[in-house]
Each structure stands twice: as structure tokens, then as C-alpha cells.
Protein backbone atom coordinates (compact mmCIF):
# COMPACT_ATOMS: atom_id res chain seq x y z
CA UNK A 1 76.18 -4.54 130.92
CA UNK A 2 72.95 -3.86 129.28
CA UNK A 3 69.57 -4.15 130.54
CA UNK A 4 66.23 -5.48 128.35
CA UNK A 5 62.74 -5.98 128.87
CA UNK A 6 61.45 -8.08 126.05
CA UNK A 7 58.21 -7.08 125.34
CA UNK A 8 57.09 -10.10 124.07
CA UNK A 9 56.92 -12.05 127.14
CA UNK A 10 57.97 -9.30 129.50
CA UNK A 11 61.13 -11.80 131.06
CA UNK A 12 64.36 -9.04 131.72
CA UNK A 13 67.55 -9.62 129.57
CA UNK A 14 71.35 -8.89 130.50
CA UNK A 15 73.40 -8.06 127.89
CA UNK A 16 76.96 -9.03 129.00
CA UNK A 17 80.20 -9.27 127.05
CA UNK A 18 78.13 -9.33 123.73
CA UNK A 19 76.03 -12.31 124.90
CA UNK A 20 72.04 -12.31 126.02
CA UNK A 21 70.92 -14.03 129.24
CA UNK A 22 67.76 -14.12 130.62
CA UNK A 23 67.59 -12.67 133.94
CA UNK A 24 65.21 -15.47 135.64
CA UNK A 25 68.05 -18.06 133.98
CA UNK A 26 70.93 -16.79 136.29
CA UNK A 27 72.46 -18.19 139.35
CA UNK A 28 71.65 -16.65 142.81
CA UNK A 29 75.65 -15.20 142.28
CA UNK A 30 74.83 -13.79 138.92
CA UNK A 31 71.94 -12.05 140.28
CA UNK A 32 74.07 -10.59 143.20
CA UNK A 33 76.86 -9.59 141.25
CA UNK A 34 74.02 -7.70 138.94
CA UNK A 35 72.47 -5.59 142.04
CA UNK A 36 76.31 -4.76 142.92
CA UNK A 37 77.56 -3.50 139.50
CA UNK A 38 73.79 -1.69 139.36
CA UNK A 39 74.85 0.09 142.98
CA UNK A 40 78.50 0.32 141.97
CA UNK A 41 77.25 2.49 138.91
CA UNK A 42 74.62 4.71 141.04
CA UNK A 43 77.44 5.47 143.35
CA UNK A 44 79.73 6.10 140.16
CA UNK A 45 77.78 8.92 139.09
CA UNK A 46 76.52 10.30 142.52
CA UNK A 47 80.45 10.71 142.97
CA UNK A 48 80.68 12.19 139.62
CA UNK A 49 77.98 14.23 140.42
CA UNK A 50 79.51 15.21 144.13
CA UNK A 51 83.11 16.11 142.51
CA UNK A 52 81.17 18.34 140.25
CA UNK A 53 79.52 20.39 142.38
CA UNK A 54 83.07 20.55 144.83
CA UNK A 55 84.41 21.96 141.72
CA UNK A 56 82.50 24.49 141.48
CA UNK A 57 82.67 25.49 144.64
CA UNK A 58 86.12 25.75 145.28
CA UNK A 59 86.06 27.63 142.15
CA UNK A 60 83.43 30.02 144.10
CA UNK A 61 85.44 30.44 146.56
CA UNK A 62 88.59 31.27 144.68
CA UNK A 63 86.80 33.83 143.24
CA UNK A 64 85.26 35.30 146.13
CA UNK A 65 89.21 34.99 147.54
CA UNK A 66 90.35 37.13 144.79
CA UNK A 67 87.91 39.72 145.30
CA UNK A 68 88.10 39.92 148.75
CA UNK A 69 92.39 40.05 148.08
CA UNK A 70 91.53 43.08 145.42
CA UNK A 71 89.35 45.04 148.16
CA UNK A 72 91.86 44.62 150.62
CA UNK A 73 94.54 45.44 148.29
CA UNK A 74 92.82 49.01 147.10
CA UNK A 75 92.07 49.61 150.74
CA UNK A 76 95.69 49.45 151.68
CA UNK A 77 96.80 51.90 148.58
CA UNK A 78 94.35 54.10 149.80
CA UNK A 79 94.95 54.20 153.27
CA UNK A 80 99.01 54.61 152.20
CA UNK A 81 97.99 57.91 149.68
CA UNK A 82 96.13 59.42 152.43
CA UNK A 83 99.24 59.62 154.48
């Protein structure tokens, strides 16, 4: 679904399946369905957005993990040569 303004006389188009409508043309229904697939989308990408950045963090974190494995694997090799 595609959004126009037509500059001509400024009226907002929807561009659905392939075929123009004129926003101030459609049903009460049309109009609500519209403002939910608009929301719908926003949430789509915050979510994308979200999943992203939980990515990346566990990623973070997995690293961190590893290091924090390494140290504690050195400090046990030491601690056993010293004895």
C-alpha cells in the first residue's frame, strides 16, 4: 500500500493492489483498516529494530562470556604450575 499527495489539488491517494483511490473517497472501514496496516507497519519495524539491537547484545555478552571463560581458564593453569 502506497501513499500520495497529489500536488495538484493536495487530496491523499492510496495505492492498493495496483489501483488509485482517493483517500477522502473511502468508507469509514477503509479508512480504519488504513490507520491499522499504517500501525501494523510502525510496529513491524520497531520489532525489527528491537530484535536487532537483542542481537547484538547477546552477541556482547557471548563475547564478554568467552573472555571472562579465557581469564578464568589462564588463572586456573597458573594457579596449577605454581604448585
Amino acid at each position: 500500500m502506497e501513499e500520495h499527495n497529489n500536488t495538484e489539488d493536495f487530496d491523499q491517494t492510496i495505492i492498493f493492489n495496483g489501483v488509485e483511490y482517493n483517500y477522502k473517497d473511502l468508507s469509514a472501514e477503509a479508512k480504519y483498516c488504513i490507520q491499522q496496516h499504517q500501525d501494523l507497519a510502525t510496529q513491524k519495524q520497531e520489532l525489527t529494530n528491537k530484535v536487532h539491537q537483542v542481537e547484538l547484545a547477546l552477541k556482547g555478552f557471548s563475547d564478554l562470556l568467552g573472555e571472562a571463560l579465557n581469564r578464568t581458564e589462564k588463572t586456573e593453569e597458573t594457579e596449577e604450575t605454581e604448585e
